[in-house]
C-alpha atoms as a PDB file:
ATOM      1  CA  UNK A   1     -28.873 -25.347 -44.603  1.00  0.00           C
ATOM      2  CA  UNK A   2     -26.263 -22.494 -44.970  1.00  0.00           C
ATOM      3  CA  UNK A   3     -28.002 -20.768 -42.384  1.00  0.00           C
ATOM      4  CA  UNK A   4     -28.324 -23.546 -40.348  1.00  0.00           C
ATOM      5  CA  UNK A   5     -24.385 -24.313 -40.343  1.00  0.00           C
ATOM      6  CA  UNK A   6     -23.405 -20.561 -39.648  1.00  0.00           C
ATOM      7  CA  UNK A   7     -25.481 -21.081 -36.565  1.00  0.00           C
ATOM      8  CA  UNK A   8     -23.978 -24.500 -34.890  1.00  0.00           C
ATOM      9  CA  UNK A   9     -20.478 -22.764 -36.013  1.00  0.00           C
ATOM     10  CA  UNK A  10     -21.174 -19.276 -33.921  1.00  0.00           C
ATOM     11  CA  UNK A  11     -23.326 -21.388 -31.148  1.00  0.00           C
ATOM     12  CA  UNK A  12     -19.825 -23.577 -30.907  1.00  0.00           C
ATOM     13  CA  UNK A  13     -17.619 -19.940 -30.504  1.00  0.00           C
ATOM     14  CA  UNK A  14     -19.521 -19.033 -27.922  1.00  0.00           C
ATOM     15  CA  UNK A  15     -19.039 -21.900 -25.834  1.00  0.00           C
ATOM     16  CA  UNK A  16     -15.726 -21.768 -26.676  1.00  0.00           C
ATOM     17  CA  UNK A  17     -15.921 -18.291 -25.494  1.00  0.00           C
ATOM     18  CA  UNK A  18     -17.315 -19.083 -21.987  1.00  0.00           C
ATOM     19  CA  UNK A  19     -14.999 -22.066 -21.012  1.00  0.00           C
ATOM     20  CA  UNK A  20     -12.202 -19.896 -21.855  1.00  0.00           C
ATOM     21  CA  UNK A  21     -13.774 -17.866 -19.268  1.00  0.00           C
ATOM     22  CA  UNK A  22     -14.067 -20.108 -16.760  1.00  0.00           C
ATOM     23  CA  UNK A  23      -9.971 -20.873 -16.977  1.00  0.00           C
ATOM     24  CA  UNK A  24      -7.372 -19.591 -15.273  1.00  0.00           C
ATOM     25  CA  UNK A  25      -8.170 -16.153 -16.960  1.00  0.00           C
ATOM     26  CA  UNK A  26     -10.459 -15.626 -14.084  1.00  0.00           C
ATOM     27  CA  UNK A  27      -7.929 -15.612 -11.368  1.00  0.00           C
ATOM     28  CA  UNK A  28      -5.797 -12.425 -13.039  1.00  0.00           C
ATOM     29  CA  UNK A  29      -9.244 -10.447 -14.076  1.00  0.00           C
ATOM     30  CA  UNK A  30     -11.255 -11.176 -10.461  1.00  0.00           C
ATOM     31  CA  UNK A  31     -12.343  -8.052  -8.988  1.00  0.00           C
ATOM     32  CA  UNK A  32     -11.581  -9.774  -5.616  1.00  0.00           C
ATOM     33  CA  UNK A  33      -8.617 -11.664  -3.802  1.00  0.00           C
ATOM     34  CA  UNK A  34      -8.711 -13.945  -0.799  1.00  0.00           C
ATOM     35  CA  UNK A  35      -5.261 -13.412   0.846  1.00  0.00           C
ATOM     36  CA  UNK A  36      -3.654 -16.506   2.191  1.00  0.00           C
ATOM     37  CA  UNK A  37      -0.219 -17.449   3.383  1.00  0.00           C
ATOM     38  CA  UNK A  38       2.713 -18.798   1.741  1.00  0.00           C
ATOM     39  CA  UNK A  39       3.973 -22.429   2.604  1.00  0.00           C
ATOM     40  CA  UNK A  40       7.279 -20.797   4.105  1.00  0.00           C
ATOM     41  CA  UNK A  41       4.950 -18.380   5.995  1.00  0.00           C
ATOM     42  CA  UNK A  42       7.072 -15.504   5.127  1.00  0.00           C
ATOM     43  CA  UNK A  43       4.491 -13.548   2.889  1.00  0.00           C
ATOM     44  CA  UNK A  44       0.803 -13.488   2.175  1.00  0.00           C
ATOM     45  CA  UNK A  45      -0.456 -14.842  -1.257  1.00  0.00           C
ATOM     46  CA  UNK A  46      -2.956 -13.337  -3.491  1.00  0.00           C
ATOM     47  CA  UNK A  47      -5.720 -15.640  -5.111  1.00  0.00           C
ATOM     48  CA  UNK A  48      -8.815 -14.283  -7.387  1.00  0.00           C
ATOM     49  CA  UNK A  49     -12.198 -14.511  -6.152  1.00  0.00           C
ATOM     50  CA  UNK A  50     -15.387 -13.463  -7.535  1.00  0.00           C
ATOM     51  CA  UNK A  51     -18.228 -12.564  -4.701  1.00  0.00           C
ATOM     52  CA  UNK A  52     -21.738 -13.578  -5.482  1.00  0.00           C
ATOM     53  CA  UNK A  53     -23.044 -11.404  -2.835  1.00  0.00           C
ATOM     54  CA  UNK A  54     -23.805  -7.657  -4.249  1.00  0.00           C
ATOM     55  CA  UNK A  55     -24.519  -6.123  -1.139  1.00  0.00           C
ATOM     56  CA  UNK A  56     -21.623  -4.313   0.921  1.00  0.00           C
ATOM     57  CA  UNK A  57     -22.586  -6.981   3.951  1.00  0.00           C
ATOM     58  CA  UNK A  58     -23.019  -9.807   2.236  1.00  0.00           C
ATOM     59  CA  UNK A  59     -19.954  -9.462   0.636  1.00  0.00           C
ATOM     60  CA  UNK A  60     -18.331  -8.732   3.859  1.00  0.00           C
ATOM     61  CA  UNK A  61     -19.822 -12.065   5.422  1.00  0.00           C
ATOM     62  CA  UNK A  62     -18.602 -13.681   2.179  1.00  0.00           C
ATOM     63  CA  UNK A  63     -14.884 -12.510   2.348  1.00  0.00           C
ATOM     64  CA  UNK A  64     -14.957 -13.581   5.700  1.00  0.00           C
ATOM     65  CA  UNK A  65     -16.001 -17.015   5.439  1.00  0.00           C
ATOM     66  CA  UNK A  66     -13.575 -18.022   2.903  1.00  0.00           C
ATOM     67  CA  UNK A  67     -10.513 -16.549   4.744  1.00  0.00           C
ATOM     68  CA  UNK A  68     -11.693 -19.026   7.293  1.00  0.00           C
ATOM     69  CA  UNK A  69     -11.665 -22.061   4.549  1.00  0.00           C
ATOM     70  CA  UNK A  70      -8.894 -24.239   4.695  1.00  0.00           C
ATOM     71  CA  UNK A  71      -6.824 -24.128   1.426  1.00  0.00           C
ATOM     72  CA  UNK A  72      -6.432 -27.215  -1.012  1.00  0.00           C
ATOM     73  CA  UNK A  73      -3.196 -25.896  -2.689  1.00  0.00           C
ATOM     74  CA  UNK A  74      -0.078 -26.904  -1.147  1.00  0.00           C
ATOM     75  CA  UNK A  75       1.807 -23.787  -1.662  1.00  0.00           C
ATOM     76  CA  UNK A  76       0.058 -21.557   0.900  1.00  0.00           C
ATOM     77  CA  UNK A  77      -2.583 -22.109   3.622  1.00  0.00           C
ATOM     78  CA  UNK A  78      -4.965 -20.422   5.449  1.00  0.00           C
ATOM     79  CA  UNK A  79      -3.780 -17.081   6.920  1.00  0.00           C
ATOM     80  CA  UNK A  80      -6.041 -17.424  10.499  1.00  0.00           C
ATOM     81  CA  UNK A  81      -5.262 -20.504  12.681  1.00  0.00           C
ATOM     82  CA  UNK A  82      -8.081 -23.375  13.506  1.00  0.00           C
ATOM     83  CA  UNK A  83      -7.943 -22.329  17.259  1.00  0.00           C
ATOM     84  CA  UNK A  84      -8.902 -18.536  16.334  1.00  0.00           C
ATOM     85  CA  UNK A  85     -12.769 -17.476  15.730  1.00  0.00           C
ATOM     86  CA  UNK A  86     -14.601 -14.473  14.772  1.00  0.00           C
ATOM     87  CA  UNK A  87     -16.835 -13.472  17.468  1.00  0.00           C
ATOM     88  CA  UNK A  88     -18.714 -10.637  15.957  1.00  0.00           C
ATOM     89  CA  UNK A  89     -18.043  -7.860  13.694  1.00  0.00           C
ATOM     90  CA  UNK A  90     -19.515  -4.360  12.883  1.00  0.00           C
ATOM     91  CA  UNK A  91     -19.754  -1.383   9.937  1.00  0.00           C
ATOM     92  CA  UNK A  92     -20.276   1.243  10.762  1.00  0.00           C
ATOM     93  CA  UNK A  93     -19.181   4.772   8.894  1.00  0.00           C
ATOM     94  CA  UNK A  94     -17.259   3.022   6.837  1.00  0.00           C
ATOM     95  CA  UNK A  95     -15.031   1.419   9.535  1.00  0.00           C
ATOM     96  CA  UNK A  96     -14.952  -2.133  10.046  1.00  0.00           C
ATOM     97  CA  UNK A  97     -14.501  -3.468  13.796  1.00  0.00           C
ATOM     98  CA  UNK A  98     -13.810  -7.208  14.083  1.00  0.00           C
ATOM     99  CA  UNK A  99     -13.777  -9.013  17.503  1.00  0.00           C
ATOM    100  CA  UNK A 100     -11.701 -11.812  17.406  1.00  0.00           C
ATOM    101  CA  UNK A 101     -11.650 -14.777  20.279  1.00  0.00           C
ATOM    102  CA  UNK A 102      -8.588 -15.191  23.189  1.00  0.00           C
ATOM    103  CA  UNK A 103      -6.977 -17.135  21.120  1.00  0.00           C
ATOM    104  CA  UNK A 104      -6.239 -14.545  18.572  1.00  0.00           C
ATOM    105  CA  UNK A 105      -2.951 -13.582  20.770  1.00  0.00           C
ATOM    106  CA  UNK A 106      -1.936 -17.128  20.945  1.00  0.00           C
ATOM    107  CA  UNK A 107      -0.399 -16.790  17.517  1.00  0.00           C
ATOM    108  CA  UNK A 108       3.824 -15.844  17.065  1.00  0.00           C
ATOM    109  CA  UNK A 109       4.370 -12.249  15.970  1.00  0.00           C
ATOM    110  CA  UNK A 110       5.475 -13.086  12.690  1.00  0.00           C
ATOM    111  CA  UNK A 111       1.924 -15.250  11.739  1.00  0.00           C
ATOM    112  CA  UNK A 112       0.051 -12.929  13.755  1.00  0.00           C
ATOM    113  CA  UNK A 113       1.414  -9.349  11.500  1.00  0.00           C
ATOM    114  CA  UNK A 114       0.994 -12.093   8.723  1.00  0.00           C
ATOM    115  CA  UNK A 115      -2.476 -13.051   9.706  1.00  0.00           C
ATOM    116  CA  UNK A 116      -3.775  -9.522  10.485  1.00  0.00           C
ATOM    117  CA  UNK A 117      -2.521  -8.467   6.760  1.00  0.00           C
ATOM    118  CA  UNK A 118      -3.921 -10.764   5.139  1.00  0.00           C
ATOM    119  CA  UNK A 119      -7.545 -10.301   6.711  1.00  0.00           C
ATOM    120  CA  UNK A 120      -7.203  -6.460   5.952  1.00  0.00           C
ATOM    121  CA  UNK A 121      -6.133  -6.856   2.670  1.00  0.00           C
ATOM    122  CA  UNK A 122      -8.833  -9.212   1.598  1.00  0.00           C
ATOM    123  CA  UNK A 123     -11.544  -6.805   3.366  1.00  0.00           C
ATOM    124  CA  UNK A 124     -10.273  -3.716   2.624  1.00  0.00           C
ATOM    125  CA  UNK A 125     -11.064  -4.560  -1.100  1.00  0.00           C
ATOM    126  CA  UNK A 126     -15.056  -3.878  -0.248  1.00  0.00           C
ATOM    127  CA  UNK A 127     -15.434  -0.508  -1.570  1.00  0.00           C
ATOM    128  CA  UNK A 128     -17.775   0.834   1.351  1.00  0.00           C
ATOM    129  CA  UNK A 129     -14.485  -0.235   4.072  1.00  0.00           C
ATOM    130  CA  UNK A 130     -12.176   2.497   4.178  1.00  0.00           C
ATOM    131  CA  UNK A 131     -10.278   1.297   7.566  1.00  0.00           C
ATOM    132  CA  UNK A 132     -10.480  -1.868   9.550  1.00  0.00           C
ATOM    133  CA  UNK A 133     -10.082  -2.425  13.827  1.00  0.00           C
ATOM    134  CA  UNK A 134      -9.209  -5.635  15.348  1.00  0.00           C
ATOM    135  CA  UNK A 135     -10.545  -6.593  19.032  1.00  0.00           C
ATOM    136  CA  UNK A 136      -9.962  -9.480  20.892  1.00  0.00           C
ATOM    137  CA  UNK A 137     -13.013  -9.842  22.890  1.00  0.00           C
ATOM    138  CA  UNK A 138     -13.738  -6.167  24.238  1.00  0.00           C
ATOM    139  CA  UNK A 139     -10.314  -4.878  24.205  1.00  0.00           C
ATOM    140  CA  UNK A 140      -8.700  -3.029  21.551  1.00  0.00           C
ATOM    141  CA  UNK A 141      -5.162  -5.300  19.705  1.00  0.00           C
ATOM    142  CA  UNK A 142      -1.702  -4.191  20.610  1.00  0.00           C
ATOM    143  CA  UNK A 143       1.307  -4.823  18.896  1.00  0.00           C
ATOM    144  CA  UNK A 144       4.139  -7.243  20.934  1.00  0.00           C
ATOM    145  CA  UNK A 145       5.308  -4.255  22.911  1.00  0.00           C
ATOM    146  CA  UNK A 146       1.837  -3.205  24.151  1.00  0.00           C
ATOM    147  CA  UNK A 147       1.814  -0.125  21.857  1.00  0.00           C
ATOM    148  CA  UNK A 148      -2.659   0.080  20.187  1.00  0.00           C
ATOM    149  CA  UNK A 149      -2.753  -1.289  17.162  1.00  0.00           C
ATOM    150  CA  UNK A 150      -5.370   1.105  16.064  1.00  0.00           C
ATOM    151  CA  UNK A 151      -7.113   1.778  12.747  1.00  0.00           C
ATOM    152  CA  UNK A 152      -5.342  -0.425   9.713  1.00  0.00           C
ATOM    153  CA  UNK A 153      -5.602   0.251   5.595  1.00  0.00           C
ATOM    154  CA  UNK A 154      -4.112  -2.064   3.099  1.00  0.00           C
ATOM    155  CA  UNK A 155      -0.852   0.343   3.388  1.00  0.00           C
ATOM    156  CA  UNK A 156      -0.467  -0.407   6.675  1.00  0.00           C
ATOM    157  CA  UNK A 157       1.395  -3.628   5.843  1.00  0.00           C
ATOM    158  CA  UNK A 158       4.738  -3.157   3.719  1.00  0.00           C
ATOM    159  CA  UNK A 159       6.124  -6.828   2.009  1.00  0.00           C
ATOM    160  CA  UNK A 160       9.122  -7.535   0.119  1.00  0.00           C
ATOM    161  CA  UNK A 161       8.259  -7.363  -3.856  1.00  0.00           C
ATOM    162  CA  UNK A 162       7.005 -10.156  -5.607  1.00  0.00           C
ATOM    163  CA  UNK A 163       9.662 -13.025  -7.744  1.00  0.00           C
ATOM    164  CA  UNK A 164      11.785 -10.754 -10.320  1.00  0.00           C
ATOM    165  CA  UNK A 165      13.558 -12.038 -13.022  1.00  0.00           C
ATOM    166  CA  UNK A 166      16.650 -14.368 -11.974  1.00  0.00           C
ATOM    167  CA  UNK A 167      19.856 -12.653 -12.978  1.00  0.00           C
ATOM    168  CA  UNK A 168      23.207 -12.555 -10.887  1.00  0.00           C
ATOM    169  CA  UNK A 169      23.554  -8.578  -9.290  1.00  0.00           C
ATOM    170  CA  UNK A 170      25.889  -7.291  -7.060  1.00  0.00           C
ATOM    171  CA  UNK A 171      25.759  -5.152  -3.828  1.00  0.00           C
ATOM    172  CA  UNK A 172      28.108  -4.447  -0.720  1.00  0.00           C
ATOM    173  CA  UNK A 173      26.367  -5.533   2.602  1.00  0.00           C
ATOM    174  CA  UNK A 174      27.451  -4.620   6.256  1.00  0.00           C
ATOM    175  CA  UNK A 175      27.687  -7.087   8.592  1.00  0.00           C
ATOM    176  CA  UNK A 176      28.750  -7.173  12.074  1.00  0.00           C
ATOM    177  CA  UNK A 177      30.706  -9.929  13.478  1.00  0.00           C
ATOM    178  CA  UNK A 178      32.567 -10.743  16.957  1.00  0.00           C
ATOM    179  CA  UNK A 179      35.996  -9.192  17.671  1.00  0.00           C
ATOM    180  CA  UNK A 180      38.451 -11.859  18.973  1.00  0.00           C
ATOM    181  CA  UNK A 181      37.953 -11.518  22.631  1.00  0.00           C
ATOM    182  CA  UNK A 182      34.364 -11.701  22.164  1.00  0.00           C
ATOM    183  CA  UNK A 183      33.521  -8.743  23.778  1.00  0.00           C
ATOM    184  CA  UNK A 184      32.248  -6.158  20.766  1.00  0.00           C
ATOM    185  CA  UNK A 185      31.297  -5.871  17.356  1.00  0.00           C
ATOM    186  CA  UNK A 186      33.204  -5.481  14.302  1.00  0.00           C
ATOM    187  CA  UNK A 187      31.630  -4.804  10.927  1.00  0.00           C
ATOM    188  CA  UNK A 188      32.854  -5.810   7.575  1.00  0.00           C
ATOM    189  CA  UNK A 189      31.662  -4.611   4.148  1.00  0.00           C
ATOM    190  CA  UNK A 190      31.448  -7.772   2.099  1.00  0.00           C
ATOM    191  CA  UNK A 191      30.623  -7.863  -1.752  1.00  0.00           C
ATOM    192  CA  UNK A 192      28.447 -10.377  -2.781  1.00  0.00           C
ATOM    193  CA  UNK A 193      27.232 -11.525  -5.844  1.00  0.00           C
ATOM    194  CA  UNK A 194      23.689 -12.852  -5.509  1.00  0.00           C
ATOM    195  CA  UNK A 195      20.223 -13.534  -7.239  1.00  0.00           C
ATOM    196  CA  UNK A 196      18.122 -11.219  -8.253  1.00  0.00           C
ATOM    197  CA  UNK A 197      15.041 -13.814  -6.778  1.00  0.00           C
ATOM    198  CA  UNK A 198      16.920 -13.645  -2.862  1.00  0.00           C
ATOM    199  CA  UNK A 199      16.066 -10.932  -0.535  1.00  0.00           C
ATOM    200  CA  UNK A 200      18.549  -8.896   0.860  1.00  0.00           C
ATOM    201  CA  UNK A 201      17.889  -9.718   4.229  1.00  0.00           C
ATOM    202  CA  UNK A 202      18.013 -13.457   3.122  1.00  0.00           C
ATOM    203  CA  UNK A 203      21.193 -12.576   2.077  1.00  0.00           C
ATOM    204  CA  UNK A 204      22.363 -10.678   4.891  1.00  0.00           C
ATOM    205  CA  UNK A 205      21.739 -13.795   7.387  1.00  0.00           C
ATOM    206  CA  UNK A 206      23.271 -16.233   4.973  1.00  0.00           C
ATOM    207  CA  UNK A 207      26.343 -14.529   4.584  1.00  0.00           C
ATOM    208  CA  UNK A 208      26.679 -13.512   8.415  1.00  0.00           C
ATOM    209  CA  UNK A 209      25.908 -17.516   9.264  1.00  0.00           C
ATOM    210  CA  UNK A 210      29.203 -17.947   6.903  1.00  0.00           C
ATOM    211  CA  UNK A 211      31.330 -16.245   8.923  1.00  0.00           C
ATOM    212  CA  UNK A 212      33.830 -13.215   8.403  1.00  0.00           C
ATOM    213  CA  UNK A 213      36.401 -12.831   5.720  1.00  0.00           C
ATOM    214  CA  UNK A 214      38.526 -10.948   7.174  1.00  0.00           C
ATOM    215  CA  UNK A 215      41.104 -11.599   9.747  1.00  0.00           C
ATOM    216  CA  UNK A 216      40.323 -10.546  13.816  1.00  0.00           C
ATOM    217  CA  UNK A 217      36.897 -11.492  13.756  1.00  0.00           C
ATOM    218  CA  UNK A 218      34.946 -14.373  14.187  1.00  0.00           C
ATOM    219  CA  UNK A 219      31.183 -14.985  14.259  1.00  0.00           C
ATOM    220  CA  UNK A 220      28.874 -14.307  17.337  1.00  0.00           C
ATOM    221  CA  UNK A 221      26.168 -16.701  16.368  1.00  0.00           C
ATOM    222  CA  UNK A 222      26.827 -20.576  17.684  1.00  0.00           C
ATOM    223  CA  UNK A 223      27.545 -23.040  15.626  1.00  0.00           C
ATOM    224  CA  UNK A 224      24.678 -25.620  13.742  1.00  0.00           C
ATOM    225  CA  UNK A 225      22.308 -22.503  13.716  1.00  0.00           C
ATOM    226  CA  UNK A 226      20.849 -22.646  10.338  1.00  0.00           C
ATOM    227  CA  UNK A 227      18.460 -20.227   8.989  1.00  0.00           C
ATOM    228  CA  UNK A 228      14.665 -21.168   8.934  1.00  0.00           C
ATOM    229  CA  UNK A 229      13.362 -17.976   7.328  1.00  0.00           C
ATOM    230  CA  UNK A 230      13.559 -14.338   7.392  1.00  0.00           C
ATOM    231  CA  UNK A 231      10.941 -11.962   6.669  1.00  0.00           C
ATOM    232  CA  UNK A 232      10.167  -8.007   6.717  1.00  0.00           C
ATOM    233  CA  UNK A 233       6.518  -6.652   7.621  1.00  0.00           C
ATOM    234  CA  UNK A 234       5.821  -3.101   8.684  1.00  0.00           C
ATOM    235  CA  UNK A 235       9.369  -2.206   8.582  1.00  0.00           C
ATOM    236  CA  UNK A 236      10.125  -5.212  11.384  1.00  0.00           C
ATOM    237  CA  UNK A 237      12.783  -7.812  10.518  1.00  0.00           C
ATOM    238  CA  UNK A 238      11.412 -11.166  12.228  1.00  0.00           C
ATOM    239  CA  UNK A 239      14.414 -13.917  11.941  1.00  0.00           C
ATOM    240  CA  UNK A 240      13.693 -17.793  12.638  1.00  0.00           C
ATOM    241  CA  UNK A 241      16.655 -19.810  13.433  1.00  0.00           C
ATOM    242  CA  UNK A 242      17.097 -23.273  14.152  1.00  0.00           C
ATOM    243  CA  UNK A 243      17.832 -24.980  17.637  1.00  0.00           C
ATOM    244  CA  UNK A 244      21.687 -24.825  17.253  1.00  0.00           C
ATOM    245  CA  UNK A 245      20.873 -21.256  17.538  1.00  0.00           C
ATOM    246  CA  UNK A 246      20.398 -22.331  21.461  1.00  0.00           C
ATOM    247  CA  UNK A 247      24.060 -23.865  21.516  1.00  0.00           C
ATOM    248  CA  UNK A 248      25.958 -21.702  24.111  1.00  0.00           C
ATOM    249  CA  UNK A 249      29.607 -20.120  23.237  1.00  0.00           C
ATOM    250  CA  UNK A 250      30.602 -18.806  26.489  1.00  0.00           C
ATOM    251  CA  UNK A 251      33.065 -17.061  24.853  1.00  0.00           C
ATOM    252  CA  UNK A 252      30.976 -14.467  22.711  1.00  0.00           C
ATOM    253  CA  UNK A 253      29.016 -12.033  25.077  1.00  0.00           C
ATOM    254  CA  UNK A 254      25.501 -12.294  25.361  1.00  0.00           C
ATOM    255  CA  UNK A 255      24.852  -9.110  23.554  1.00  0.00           C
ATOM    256  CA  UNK A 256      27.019  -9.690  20.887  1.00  0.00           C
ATOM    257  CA  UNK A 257      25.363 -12.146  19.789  1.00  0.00           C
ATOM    258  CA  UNK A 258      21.832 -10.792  19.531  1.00  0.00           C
ATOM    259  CA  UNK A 259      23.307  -7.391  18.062  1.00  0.00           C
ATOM    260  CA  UNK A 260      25.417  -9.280  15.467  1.00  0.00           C
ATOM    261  CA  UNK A 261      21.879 -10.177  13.836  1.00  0.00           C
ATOM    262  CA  UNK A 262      19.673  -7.067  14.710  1.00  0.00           C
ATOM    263  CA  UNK A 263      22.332  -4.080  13.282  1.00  0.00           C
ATOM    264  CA  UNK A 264      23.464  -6.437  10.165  1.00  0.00           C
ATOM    265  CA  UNK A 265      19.335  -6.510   9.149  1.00  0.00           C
ATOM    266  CA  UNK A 266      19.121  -2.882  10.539  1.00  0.00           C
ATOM    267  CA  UNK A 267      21.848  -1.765   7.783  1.00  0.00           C
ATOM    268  CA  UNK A 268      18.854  -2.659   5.117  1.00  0.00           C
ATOM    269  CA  UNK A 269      16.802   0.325   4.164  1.00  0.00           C
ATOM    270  CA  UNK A 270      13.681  -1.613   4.883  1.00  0.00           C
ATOM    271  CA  UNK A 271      14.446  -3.079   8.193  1.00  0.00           C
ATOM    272  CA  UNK A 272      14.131  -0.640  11.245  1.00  0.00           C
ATOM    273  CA  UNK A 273      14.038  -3.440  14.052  1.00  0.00           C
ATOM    274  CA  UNK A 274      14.162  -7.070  14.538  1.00  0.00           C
ATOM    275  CA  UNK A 275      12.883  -9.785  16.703  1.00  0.00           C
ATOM    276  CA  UNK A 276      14.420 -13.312  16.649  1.00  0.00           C
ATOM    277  CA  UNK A 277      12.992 -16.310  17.350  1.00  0.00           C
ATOM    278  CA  UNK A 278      13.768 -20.387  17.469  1.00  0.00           C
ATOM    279  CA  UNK A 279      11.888 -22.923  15.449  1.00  0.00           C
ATOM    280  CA  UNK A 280       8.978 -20.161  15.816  1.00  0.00           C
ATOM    281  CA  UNK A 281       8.980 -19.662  18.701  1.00  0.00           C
ATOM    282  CA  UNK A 282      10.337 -16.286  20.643  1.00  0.00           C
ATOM    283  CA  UNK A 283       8.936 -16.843  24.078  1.00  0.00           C
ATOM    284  CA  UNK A 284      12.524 -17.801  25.388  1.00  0.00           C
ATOM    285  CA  UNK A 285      14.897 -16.065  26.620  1.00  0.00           C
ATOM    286  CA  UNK A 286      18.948 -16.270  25.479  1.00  0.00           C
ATOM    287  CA  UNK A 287      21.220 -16.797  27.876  1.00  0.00           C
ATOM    288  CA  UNK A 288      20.414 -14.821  31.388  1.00  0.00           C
ATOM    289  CA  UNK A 289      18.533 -11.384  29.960  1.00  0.00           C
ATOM    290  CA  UNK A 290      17.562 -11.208  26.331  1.00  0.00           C
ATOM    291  CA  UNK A 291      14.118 -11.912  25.730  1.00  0.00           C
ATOM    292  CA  UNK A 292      13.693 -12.920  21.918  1.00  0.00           C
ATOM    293  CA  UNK A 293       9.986 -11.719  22.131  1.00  0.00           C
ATOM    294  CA  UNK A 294      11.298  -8.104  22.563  1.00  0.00           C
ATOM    295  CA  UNK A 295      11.730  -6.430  19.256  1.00  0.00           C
ATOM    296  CA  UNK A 296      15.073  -4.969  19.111  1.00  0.00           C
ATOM    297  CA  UNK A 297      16.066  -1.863  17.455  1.00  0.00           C
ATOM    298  CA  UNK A 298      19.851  -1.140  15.867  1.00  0.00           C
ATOM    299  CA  UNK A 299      22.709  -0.538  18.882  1.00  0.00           C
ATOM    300  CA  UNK A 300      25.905   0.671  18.408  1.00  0.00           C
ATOM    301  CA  UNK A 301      26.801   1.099  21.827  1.00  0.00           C
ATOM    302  CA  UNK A 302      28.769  -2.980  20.949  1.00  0.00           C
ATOM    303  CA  UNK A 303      30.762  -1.829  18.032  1.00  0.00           C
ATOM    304  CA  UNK A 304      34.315  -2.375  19.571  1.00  0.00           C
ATOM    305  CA  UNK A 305      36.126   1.058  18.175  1.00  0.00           C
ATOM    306  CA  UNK A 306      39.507   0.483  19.300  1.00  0.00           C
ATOM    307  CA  UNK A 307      39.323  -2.862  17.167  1.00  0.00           C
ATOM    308  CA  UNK A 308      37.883  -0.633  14.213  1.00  0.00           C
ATOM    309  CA  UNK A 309      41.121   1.725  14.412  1.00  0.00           C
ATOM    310  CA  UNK A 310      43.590  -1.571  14.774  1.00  0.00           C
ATOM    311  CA  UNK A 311      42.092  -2.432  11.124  1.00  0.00           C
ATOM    312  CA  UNK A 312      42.578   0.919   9.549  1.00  0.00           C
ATOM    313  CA  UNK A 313      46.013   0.869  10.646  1.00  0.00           C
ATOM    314  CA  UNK A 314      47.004  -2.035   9.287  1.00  0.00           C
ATOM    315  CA  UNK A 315      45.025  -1.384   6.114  1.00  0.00           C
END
């Protein structure tokens, strides 16, 4: 009977065992992650996944199949659009050529980086893939300014760092703002105190959309622009801004406006360019000449120096 108890007792333990296994343990011990996007589309999301397929195809094939799954959870979706489709795709010496429909460059730059990280990253994982080319139909991807993509590892894709503990820091930001006439730039070192769980360059547009503290500048971007999101991949600031962004102030050069945005982000460390867009969307272009789907890199050609000197003076 004693025998018989010590039995039901370790026959219960190991059940116990294996639904503990089957909790939410598995998502932090998987071997695998399927890499979606997040709700704010600003960063890709990593969720556990366990292949069933041993073979380096089938596992391949797998992968594949559930990036193109919708996702139940409300807090990120799928990182390739419904409109975009996988035409074919090849291994061979342990490079991994995907050939992706027209519709593939129908996507914004910001989902499309997004997109093309999140398939790499999730593939890359196959031990047998060491580098990964995207084709859309027979032609070889290039970037927005028409530059070859070319071969892509999981470190081809640089994202801010994951949630950190919420505590108040402090740092000194640049920002550039318009000189009275409206003709230049001025920049101001502001200190802000901020959360630890903002980005800096979340920072950097909310405190340029307040304004200047100083006296003799004013802001270059219109008024009722709000900030959608801002995000960083592969060293490229990519700001969304709201309609009011559209709002015309006749009395700010064309220029100064874009440049007020693209130096402030280029003073990060992280940010080397930036591309703007409006609800989304950067096939417009501001005013008479600025195209927002051009990617624009830090100008300081603006900067008004004579209104730089006035301030020294009467510092």
């Amino acid at each position: 009977m004693k025998k018989e108890r010590i039995g039901f007792l370790l026959f219960v333990f190991l059940i116990l065992i294996g639904l503990v296994g089957c909790g939410n343990g598995q998502e932090e011990t998987s071997e695998y992650n399927i890499y979606y996007i997040n709700k704010e589309s600003t960063k890709t999301i990593a969720v556990g996944y366990e292949p069933e397929a041993n073979d380096t195809r089938g596992k391949i094939r797998e992968l594949l199949e559930k990036l193109f799954e919708n996702s139940d959870n409300p807090d990120y979706h799928r990182a390739i659009p419904k409109e975009v489709e996988l035409e074919s795709w090849n291994l061979e010496n342990s490079q991994l050529y995907l050939y992706f429909n027209s519709a593939y460059l129908e996507m914004g730059n910001v989902n499309e980086i997004l997109c093309r990280a999140a398939i790499v990253r999730t593939l890359i994982q196959v031990k047998e893939v060491e580098c990964i080319s995207f084709y859309v139909e027979d032609s070889p991807l290039v970037d927005a300014e028409g530059n070859l993509v070319g071969l892509m590892t999981a470190e081809s894709f640089i994202e801010n760092p994951g949630e950190q503990i919420n505590t108040i820091q402090t740092a000194n930001i640049i920002l550039y703002f318009s000189n009275k006439k409206g003709t230049g730039l001025v920049p101001e070192v502001q200190e802000v105190h901020y959360s630890s769980n903002i980005s800096m360059e979340k920072l950097v547009m909310e405190q340029l959309l307040k304004g200047p503290k100083e006296k003799g500048k004013r802001s270059a971007i219109p008024d009722g622009t709000k900030l959608v999101n801002v995000s960083v991949l592969d060293g490229v600031g990519f700001v969304n801004l709201n309609e009011g962004f559209l709002n015309q102030n006749y009395e700010i050069a064309e220029p100064v406006v874009i440049y007020s945005i693209v130096n402030s982000l280029a003073e990060l460390t992280n940010i080397n360019k930036v591309q703007i867009s409006v609800n989304g969307d950067s096939n417009i272009v501001y005013r008479e000449k600025f195209e927002l789907s051009t990617i624009y890199e830090r100008d300081l050609d603006y900067v008004d120096g004579s209104a730089i000197d006035t301030e020294k003076n009467s510092q």
